[in-house]
C-alpha atoms as a PDB file:
ATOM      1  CA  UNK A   1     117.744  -5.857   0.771  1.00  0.00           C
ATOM      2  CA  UNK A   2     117.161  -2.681   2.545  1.00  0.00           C
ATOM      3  CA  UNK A   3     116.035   0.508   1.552  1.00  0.00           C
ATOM      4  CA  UNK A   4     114.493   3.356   2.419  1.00  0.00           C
ATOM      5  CA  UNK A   5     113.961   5.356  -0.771  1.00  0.00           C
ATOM      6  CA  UNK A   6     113.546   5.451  -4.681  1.00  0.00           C
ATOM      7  CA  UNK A   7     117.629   6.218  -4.919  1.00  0.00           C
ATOM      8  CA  UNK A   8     118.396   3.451  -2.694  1.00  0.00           C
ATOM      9  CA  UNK A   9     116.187   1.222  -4.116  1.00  0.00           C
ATOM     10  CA  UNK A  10     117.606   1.700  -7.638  1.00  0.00           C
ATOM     11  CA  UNK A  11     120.818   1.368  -6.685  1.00  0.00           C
ATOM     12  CA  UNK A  12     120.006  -1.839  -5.127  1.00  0.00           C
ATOM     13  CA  UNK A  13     118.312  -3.298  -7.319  1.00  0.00           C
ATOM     14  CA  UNK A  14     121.078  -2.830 -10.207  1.00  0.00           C
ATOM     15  CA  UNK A  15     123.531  -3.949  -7.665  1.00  0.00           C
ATOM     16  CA  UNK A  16     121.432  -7.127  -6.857  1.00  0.00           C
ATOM     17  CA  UNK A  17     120.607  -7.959 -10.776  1.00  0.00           C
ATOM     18  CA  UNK A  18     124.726  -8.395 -11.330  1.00  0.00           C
ATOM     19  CA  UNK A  19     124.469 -11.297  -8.922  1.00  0.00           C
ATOM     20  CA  UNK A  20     124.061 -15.245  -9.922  1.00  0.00           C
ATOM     21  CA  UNK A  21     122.268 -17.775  -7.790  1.00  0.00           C
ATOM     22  CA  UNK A  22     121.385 -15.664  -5.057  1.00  0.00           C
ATOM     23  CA  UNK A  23     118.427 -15.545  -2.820  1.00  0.00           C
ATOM     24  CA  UNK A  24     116.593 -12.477  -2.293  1.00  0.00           C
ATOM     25  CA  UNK A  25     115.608 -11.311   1.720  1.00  0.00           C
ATOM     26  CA  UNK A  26     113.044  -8.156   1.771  1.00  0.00           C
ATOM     27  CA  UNK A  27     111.515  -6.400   4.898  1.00  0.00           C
ATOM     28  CA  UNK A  28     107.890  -4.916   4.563  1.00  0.00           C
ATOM     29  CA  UNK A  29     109.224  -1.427   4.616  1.00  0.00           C
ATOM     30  CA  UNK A  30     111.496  -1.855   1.804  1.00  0.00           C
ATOM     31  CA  UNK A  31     109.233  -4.071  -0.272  1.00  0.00           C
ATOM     32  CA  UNK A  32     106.941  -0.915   0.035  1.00  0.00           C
ATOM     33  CA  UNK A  33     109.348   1.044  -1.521  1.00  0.00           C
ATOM     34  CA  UNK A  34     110.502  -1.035  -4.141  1.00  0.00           C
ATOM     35  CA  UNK A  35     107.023  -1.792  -5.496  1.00  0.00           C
ATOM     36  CA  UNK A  36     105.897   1.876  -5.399  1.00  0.00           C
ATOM     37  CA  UNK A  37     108.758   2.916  -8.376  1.00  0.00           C
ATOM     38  CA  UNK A  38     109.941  -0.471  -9.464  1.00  0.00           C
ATOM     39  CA  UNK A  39     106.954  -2.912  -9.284  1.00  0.00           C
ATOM     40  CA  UNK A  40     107.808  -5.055 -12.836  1.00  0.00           C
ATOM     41  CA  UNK A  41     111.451  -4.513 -12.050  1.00  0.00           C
ATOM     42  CA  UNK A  42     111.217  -6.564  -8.378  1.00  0.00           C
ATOM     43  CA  UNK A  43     108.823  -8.780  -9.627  1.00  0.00           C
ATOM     44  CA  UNK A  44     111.156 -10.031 -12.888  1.00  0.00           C
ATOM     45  CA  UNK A  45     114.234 -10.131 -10.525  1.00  0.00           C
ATOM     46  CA  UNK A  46     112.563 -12.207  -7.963  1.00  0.00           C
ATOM     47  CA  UNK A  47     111.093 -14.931 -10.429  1.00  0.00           C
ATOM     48  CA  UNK A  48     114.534 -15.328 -11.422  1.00  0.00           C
ATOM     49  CA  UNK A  49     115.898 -16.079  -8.054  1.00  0.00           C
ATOM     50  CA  UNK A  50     115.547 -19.894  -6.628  1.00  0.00           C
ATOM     51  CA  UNK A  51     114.439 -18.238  -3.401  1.00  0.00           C
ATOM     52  CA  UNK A  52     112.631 -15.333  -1.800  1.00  0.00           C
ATOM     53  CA  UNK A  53     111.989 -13.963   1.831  1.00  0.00           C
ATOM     54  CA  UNK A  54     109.662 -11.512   2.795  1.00  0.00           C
ATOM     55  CA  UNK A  55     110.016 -11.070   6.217  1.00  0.00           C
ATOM     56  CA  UNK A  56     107.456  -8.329   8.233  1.00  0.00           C
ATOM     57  CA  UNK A  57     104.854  -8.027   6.113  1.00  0.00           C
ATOM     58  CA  UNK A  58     101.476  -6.839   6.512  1.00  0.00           C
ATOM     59  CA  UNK A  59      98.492  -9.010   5.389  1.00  0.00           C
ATOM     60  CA  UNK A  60      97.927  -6.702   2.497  1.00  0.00           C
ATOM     61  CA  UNK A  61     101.281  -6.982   1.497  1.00  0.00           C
ATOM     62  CA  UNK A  62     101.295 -10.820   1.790  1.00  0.00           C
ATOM     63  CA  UNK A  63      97.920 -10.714  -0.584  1.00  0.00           C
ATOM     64  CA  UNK A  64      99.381  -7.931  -3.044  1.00  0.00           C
ATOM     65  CA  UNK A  65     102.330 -10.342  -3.599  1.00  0.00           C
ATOM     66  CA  UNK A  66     100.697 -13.191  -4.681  1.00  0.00           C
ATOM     67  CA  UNK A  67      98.069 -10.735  -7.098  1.00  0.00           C
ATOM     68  CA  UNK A  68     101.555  -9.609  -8.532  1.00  0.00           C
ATOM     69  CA  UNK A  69     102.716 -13.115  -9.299  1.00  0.00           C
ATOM     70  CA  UNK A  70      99.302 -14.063 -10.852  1.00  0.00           C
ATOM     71  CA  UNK A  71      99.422 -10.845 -13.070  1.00  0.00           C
ATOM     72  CA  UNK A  72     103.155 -10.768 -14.097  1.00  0.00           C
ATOM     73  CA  UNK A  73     103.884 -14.449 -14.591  1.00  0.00           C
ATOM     74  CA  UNK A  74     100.173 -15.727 -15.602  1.00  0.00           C
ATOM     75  CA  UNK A  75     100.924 -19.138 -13.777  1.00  0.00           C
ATOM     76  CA  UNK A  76      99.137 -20.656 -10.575  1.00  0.00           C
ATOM     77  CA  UNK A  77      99.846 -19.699  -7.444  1.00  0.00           C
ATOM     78  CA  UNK A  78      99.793 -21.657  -4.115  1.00  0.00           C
ATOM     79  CA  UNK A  79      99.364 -19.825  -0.648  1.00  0.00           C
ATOM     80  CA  UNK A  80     100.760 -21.419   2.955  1.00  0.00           C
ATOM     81  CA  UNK A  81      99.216 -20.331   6.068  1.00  0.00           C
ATOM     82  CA  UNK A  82      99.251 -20.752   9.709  1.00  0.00           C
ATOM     83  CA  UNK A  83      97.722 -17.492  11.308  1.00  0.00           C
ATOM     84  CA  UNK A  84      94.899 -14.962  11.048  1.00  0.00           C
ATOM     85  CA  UNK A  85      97.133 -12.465   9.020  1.00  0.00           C
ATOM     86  CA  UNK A  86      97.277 -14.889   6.402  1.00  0.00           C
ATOM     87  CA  UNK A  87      93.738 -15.547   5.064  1.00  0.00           C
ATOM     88  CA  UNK A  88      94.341 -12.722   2.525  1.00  0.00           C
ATOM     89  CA  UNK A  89      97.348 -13.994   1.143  1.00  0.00           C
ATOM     90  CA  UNK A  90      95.121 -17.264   1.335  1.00  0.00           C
ATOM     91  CA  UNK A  91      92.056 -16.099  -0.567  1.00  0.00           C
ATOM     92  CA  UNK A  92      94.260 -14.563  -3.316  1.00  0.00           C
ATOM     93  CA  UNK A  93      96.000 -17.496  -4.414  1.00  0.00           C
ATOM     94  CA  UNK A  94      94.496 -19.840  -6.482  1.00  0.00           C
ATOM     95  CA  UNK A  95      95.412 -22.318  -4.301  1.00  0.00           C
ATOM     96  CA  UNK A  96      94.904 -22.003  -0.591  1.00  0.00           C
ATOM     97  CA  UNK A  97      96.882 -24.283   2.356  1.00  0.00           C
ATOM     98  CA  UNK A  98      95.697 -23.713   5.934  1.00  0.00           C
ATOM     99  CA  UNK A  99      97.492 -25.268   8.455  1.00  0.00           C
ATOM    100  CA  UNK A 100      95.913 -25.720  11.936  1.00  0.00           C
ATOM    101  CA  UNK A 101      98.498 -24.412  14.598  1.00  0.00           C
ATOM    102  CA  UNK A 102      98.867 -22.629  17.733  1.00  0.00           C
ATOM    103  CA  UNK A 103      97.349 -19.442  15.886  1.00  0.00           C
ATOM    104  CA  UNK A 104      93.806 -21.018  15.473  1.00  0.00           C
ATOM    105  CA  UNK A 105      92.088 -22.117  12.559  1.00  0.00           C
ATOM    106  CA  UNK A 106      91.250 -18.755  10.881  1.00  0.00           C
ATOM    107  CA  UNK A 107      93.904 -19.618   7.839  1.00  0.00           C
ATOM    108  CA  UNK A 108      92.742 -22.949   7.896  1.00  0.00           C
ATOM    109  CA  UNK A 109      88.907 -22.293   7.273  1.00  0.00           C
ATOM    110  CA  UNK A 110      89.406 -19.756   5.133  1.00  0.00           C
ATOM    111  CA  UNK A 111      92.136 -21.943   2.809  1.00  0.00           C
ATOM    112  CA  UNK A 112      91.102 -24.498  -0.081  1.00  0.00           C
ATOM    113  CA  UNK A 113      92.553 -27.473   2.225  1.00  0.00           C
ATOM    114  CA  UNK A 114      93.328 -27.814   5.623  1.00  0.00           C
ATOM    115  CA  UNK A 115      96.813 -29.750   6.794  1.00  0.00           C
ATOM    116  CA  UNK A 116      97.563 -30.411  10.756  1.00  0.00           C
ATOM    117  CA  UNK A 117     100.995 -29.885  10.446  1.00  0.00           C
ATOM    118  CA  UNK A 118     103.489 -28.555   7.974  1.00  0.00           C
ATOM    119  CA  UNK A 119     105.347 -31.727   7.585  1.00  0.00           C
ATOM    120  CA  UNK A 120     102.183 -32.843   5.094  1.00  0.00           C
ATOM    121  CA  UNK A 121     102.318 -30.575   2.293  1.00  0.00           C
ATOM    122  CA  UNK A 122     104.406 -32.995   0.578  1.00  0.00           C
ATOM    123  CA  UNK A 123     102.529 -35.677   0.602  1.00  0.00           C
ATOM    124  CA  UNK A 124      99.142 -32.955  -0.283  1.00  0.00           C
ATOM    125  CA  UNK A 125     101.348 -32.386  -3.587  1.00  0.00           C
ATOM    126  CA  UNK A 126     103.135 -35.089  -4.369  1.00  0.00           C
ATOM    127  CA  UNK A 127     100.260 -38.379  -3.607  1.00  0.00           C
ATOM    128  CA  UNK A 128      97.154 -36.425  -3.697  1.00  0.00           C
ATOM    129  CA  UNK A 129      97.589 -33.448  -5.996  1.00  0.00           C
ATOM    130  CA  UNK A 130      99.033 -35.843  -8.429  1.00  0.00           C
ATOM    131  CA  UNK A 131      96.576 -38.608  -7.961  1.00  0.00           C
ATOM    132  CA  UNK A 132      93.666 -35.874  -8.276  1.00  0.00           C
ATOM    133  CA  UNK A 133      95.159 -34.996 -11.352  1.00  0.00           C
ATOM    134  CA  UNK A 134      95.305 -37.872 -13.076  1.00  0.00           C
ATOM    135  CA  UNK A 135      91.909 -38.984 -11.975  1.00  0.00           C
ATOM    136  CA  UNK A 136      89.649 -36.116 -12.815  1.00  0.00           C
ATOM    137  CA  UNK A 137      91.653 -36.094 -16.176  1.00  0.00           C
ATOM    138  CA  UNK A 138      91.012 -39.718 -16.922  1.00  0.00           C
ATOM    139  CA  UNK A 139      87.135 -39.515 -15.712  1.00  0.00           C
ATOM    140  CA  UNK A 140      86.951 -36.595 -17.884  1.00  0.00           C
ATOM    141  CA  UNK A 141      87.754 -38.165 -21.081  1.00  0.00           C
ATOM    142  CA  UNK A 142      86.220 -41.045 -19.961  1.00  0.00           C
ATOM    143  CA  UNK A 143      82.836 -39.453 -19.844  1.00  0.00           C
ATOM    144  CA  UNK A 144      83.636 -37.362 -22.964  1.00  0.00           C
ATOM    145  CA  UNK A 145      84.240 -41.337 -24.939  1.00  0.00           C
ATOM    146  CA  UNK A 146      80.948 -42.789 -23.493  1.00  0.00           C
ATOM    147  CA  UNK A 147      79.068 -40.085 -24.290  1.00  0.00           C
ATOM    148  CA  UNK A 148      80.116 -40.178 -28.132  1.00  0.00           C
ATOM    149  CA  UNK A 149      80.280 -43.935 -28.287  1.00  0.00           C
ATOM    150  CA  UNK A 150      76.440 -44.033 -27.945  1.00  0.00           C
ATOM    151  CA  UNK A 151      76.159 -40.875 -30.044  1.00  0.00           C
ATOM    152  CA  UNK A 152      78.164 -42.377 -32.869  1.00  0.00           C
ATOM    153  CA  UNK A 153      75.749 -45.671 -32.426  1.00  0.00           C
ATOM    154  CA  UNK A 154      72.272 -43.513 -32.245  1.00  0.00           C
ATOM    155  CA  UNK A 155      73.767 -41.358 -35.538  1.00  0.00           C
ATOM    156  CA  UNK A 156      74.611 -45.091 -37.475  1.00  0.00           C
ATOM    157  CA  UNK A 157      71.470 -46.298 -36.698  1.00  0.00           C
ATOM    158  CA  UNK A 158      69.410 -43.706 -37.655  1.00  0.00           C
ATOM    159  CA  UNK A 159      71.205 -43.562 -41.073  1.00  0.00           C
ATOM    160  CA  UNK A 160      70.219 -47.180 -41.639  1.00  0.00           C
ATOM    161  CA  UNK A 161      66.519 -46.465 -41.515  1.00  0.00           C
ATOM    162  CA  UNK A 162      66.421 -43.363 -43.503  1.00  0.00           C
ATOM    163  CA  UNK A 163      67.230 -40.899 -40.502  1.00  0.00           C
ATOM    164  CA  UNK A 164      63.960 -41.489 -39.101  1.00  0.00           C
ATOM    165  CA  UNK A 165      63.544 -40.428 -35.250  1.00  0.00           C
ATOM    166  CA  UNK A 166      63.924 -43.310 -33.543  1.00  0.00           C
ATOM    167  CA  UNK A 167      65.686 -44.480 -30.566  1.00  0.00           C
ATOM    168  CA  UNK A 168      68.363 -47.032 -30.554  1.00  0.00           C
ATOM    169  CA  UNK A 169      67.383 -47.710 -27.221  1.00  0.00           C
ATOM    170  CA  UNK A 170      64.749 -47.430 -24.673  1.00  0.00           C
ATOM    171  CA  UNK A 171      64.506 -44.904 -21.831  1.00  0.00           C
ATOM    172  CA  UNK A 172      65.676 -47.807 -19.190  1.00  0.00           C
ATOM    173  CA  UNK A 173      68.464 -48.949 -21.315  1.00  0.00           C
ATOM    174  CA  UNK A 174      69.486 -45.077 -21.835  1.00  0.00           C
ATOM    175  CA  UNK A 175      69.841 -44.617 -18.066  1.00  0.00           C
ATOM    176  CA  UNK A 176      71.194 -48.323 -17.868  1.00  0.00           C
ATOM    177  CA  UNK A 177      74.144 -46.995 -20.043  1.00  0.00           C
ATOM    178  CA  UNK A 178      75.161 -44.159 -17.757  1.00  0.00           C
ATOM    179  CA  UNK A 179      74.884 -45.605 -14.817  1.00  0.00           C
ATOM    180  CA  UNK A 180      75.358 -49.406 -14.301  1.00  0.00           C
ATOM    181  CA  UNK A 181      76.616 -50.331 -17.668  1.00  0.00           C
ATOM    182  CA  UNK A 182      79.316 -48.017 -17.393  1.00  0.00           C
ATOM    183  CA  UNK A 183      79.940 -47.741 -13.374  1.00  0.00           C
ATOM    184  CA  UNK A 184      82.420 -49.838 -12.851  1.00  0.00           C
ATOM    185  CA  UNK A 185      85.160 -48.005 -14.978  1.00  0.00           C
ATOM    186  CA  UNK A 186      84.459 -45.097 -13.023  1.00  0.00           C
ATOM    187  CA  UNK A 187      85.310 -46.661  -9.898  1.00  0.00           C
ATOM    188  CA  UNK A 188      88.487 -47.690 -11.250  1.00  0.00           C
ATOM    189  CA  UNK A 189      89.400 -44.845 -12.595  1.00  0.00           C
ATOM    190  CA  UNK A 190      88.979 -42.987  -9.151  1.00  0.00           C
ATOM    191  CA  UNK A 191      90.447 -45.356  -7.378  1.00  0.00           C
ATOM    192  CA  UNK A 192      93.500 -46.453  -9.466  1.00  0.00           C
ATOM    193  CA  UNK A 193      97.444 -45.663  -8.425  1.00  0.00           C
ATOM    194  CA  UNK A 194      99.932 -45.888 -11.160  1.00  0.00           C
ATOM    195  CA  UNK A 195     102.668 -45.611  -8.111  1.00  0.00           C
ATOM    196  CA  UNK A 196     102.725 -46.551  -4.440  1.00  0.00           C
ATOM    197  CA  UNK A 197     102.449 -43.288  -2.757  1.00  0.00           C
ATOM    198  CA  UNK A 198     105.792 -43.934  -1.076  1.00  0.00           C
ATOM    199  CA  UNK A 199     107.580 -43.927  -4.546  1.00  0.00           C
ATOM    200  CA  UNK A 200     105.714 -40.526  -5.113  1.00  0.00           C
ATOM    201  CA  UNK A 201     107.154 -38.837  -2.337  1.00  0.00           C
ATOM    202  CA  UNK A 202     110.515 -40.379  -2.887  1.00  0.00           C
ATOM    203  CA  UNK A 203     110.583 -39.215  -6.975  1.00  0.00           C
ATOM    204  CA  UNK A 204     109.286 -35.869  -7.158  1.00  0.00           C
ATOM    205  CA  UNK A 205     110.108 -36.270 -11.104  1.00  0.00           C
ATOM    206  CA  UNK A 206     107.041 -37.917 -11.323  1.00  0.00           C
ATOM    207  CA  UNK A 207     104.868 -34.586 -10.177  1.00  0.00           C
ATOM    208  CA  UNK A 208     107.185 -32.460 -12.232  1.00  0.00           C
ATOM    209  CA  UNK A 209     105.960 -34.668 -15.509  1.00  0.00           C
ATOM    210  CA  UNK A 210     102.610 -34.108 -15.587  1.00  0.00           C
ATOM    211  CA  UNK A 211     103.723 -30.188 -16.377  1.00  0.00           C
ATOM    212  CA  UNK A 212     105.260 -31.402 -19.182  1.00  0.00           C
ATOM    213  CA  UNK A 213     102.555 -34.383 -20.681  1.00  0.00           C
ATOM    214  CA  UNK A 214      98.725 -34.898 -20.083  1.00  0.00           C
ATOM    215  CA  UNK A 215      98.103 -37.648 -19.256  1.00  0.00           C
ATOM    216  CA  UNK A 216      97.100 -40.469 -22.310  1.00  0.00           C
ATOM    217  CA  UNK A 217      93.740 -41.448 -22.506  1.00  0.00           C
ATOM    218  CA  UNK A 218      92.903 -44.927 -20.497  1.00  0.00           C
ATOM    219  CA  UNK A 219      89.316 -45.013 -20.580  1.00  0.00           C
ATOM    220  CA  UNK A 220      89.128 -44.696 -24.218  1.00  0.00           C
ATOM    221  CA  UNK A 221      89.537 -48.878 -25.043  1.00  0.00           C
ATOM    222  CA  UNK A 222      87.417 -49.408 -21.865  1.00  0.00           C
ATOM    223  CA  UNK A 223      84.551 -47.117 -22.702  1.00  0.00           C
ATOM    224  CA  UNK A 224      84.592 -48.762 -26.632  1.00  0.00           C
ATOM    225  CA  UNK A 225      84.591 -52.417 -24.807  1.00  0.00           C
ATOM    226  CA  UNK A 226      81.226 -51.515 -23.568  1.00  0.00           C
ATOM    227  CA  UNK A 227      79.954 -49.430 -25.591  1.00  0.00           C
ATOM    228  CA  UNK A 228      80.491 -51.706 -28.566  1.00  0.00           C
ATOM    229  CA  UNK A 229      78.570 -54.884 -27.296  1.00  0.00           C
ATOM    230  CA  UNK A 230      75.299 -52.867 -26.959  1.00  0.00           C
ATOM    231  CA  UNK A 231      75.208 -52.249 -30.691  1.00  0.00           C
ATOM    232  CA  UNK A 232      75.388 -56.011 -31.403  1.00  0.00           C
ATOM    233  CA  UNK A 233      72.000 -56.379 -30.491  1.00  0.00           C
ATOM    234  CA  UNK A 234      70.517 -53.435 -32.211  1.00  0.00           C
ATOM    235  CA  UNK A 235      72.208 -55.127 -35.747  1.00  0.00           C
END
């Protein structure tokens, strides 16, 4: 798409809305155009196509683009960078990618993680995004069920003698619960892999599911094995 003013960008982007399954290609001078009278417009007609280029575009304009998605479609956003010009676009995403090139490392010091080479985004997304994910949401409710395990026992307990203040426990067997009673789930929660991270890479389905699902609680039975025997002596 090229145009110079409002007229031809109207007309152009009618002309281009009539289409099916077509990619849209933008220079800088036209995307100026276009998002000084029809901002919403270019944005709606561009999350409907499966692809977009914009090709000569100043830093700003990389950054404003990504601000634009953020705003109009309310969804993350994941910035790719190799150069200096980039860092904007970078820091406006919620999700920056530097990758160290021939360009310097400007885009990758500036970006949330740092590749070598381009060929490794995939695997960034598909083994380590997704094993990230389904970590920290496991360890999450994992600390969330230990912490109301003993709760639930301190609350019983005190009901028993009248609610009187006193401790199930004492102060060494408090920290005892939090941090060797309970440390080895963590580490295999951190360290667990549902799927070899070959089979990751080769079914992106699997990365595409965890849009649809959270993932179901695992550390619910663990945390309520342990947490369970350390009432029998209190009874």
């Amino acid at each position: 798409m090229k145009v110079t003013n409002r007229g031809e960008a109207h007309l152009e982007l009618n002309a281009f809305r009539r289409k099916q399954d077509c990619a849209l290609v933008i220079s800088g001078d036209s995307l100026e155009v276009c998002l000084r009278y029809y901002e919403h417009e270019l944005v709606e007609l561009a999350c409907q196509c499966p692809a977009v280029v914009c090709c000569r575009c100043s830093p700003t304009q990389k950054a404003h683009i990504v601000t634009l998605l953020r705003q109009h479609t309310r969804k993350r956003t994941c910035a790719i960078g190799d150069g200096g010009n980039d860092v904007s676009m970078i820091q406006a995403a919620d999700c920056g990618i530097g990758i160290e090139g021939k360009e310097g490392k400007q885009a990758s010091l500036a970006a949330d993680f740092s590749i070598t080479q381009f060929r490794h985004i995939g695997r960034l997304l598909m083994v380590h995004g997704r094993n990230s994910y389904k970590r920290s949401a496991a360890l999450g409710q994992f600390v969330m069920h230990r912490g109301l395990i003993i709760s639930t026992m301190q609350a019983v307990f005190s009901s028993v003698f009248y609610f009187a203040s006193i401790p199930l426990y004492q102060g060494f067997l408090m920290v005892g619960y939090a941090t060797i009673y309970t440390m080895f789930p963590v580490f295999s929660l951190v360290l667990d892999q549902d799927v070899k991270p070959e089979m990751a890479i080769l079914y992106p389905e699997l990365y595409k599911d965890l849009t649809k699902v959270r993932p179901q609680c695992q550390s619910h039975p663990v945390s309520t094995h342990q947490g369970w025997p350390l009432c029998i002596p209190a009874q």
